[in-house]
N, C-alpha and C. Protein backbone atom coordinates (compact mmCIF):
# COMPACT_ATOMS: atom_id res chain seq x y z
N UNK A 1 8.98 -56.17 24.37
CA UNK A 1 8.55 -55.13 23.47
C UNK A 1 7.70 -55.70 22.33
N UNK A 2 8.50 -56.86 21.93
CA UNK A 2 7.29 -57.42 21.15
C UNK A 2 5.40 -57.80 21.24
N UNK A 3 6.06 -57.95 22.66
CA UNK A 3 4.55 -58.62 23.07
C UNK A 3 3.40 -57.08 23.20
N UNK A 4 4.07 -56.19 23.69
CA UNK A 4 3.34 -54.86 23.44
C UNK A 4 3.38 -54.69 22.44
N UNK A 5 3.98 -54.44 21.27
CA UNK A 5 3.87 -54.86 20.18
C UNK A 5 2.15 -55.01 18.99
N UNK A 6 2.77 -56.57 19.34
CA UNK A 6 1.36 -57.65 18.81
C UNK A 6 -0.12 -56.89 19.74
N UNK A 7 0.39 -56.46 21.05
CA UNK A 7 -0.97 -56.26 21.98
C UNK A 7 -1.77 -54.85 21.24
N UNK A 8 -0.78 -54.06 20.98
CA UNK A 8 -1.21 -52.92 20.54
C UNK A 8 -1.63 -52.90 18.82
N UNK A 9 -1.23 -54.06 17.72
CA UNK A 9 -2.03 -53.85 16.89
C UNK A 9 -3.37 -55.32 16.81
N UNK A 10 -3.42 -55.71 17.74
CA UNK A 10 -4.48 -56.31 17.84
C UNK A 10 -5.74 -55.47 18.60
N UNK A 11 -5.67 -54.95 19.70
CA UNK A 11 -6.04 -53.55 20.18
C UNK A 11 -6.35 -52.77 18.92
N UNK A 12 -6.14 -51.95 18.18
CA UNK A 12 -6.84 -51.34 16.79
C UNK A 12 -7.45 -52.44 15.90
N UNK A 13 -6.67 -53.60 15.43
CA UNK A 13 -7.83 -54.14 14.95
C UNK A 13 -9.02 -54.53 15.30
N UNK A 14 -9.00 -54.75 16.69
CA UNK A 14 -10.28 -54.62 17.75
C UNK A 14 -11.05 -53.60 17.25
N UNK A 15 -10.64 -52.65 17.48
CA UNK A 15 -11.11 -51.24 17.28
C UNK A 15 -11.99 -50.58 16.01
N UNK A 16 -10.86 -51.50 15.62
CA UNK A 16 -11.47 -50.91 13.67
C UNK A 16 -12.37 -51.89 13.23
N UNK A 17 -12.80 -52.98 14.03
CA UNK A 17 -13.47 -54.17 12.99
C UNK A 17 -14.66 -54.02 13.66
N UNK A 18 -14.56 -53.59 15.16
CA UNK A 18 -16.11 -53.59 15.70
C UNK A 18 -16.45 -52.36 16.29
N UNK A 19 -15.55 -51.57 16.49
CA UNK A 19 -15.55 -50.35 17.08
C UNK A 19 -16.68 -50.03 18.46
N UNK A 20 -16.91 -51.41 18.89
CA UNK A 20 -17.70 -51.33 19.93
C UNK A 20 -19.53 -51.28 19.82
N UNK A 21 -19.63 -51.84 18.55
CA UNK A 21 -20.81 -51.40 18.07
C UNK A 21 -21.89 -53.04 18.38
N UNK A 22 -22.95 -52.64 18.65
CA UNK A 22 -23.35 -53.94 18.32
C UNK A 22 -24.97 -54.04 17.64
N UNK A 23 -25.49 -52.92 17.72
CA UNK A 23 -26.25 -53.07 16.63
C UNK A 23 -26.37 -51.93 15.35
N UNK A 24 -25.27 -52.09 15.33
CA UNK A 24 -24.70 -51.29 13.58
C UNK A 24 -23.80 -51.50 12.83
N UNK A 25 -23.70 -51.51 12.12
CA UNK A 25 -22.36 -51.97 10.92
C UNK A 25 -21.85 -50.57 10.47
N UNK A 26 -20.22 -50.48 10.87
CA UNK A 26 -19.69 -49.28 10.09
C UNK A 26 -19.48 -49.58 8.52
N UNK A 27 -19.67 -48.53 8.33
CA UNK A 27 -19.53 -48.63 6.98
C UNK A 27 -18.42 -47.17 6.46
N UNK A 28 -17.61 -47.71 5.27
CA UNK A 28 -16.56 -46.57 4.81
C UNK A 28 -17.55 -46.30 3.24
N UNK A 29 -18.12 -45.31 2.78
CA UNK A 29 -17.73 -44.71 1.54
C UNK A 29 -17.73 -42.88 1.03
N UNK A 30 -18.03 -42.97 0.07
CA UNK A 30 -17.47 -41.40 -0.59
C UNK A 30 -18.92 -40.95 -1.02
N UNK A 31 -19.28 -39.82 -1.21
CA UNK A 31 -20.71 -39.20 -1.57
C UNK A 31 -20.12 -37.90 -2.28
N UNK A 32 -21.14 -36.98 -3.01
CA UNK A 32 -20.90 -35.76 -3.13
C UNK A 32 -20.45 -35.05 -2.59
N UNK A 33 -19.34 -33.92 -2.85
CA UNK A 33 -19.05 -32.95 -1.68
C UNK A 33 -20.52 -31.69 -1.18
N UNK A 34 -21.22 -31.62 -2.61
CA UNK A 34 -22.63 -30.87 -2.33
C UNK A 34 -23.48 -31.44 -1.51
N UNK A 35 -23.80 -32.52 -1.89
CA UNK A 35 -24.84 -33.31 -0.78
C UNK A 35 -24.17 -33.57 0.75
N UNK A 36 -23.04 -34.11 0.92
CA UNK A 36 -22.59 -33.96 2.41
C UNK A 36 -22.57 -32.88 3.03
N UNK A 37 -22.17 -31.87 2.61
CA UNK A 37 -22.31 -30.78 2.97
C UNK A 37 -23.99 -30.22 3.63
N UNK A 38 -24.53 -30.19 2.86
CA UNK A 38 -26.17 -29.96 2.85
C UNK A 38 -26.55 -31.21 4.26
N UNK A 39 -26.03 -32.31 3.80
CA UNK A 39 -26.98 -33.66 4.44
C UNK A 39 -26.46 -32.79 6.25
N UNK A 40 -24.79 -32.06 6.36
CA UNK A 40 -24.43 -32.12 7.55
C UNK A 40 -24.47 -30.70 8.06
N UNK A 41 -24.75 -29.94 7.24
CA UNK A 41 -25.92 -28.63 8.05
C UNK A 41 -27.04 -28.88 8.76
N UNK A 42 -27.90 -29.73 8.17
CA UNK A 42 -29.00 -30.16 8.14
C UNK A 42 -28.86 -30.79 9.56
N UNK A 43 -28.06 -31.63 9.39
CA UNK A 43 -27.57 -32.73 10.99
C UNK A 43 -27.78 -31.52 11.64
N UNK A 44 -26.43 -30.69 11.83
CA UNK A 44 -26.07 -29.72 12.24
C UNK A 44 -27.06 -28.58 13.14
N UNK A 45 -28.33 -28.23 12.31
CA UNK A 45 -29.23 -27.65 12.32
C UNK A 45 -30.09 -28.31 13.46
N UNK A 46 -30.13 -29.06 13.32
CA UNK A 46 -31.82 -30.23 14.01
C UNK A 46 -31.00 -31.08 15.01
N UNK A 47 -29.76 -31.16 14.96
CA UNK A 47 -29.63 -32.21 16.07
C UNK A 47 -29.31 -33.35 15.68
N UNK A 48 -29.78 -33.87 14.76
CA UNK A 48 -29.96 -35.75 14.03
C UNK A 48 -28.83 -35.88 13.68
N UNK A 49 -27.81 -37.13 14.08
CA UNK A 49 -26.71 -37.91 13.65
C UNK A 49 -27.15 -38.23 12.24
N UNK A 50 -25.59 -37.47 11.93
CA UNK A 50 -25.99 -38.18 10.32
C UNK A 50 -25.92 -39.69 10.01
N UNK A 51 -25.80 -40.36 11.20
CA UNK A 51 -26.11 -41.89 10.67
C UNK A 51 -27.15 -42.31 11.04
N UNK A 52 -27.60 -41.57 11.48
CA UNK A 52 -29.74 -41.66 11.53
C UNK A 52 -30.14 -40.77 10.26
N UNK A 53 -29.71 -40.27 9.99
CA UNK A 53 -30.24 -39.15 8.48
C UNK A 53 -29.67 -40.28 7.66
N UNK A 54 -28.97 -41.04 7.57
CA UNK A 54 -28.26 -42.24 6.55
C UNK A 54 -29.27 -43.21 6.45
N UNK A 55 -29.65 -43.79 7.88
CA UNK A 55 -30.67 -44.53 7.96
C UNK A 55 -32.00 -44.94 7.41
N UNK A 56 -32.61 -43.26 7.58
CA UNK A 56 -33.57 -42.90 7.03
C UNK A 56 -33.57 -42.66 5.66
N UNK A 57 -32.76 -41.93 4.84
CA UNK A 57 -32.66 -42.04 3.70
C UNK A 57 -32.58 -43.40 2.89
N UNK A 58 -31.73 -44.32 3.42
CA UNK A 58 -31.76 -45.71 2.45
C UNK A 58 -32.97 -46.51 2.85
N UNK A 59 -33.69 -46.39 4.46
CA UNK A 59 -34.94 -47.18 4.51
C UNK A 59 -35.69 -46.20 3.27
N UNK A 60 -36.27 -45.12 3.18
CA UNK A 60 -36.96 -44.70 2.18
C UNK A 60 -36.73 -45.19 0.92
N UNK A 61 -35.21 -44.81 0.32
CA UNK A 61 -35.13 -45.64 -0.80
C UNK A 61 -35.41 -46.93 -0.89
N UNK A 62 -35.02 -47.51 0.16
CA UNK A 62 -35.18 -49.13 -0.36
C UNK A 62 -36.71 -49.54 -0.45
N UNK A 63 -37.52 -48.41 0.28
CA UNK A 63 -38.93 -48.31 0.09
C UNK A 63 -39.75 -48.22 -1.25
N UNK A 64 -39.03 -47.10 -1.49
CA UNK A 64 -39.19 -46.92 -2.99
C UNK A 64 -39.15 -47.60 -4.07
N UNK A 65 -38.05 -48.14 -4.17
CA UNK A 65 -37.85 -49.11 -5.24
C UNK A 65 -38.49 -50.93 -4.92
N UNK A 66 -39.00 -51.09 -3.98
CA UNK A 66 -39.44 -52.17 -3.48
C UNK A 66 -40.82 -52.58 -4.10
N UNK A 67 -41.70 -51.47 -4.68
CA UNK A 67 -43.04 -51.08 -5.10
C UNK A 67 -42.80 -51.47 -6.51
């Protein structure tokens, strides 16, 4: 039982550290409840993952302020 155990929280930490990803980095944070909202109609509306609408928004900014 142990060994299922250890198997099963190594299995989520698997999970949670790479989640299978390999060219993206998850990322955890908090935003407006107005702007998420808006940003995920918008998704919603058009189709676009909001982590391509994420994308695009910080390449622009980081555009911006780069000048």
């Amino acid at each position: 039982m142990k060994d299922i155990i250890y198997f099963f929280q190594k299995e989520v930490y698997l999970m949670t550290t790479n989640r299978g990803l390999k060219n993206r980095t998850a990322i955890s944070t908090a935003i407006d409840k107005e702007l998420y909202q808006k940003l995920k109609d918008y998704s919603d509306k058009t189709g676009i993952p909001l982590s391509k609408l994420f994308d695009k928004a910080i390449a622009m900014y980081l555009e911006s302020v780069d000048k």
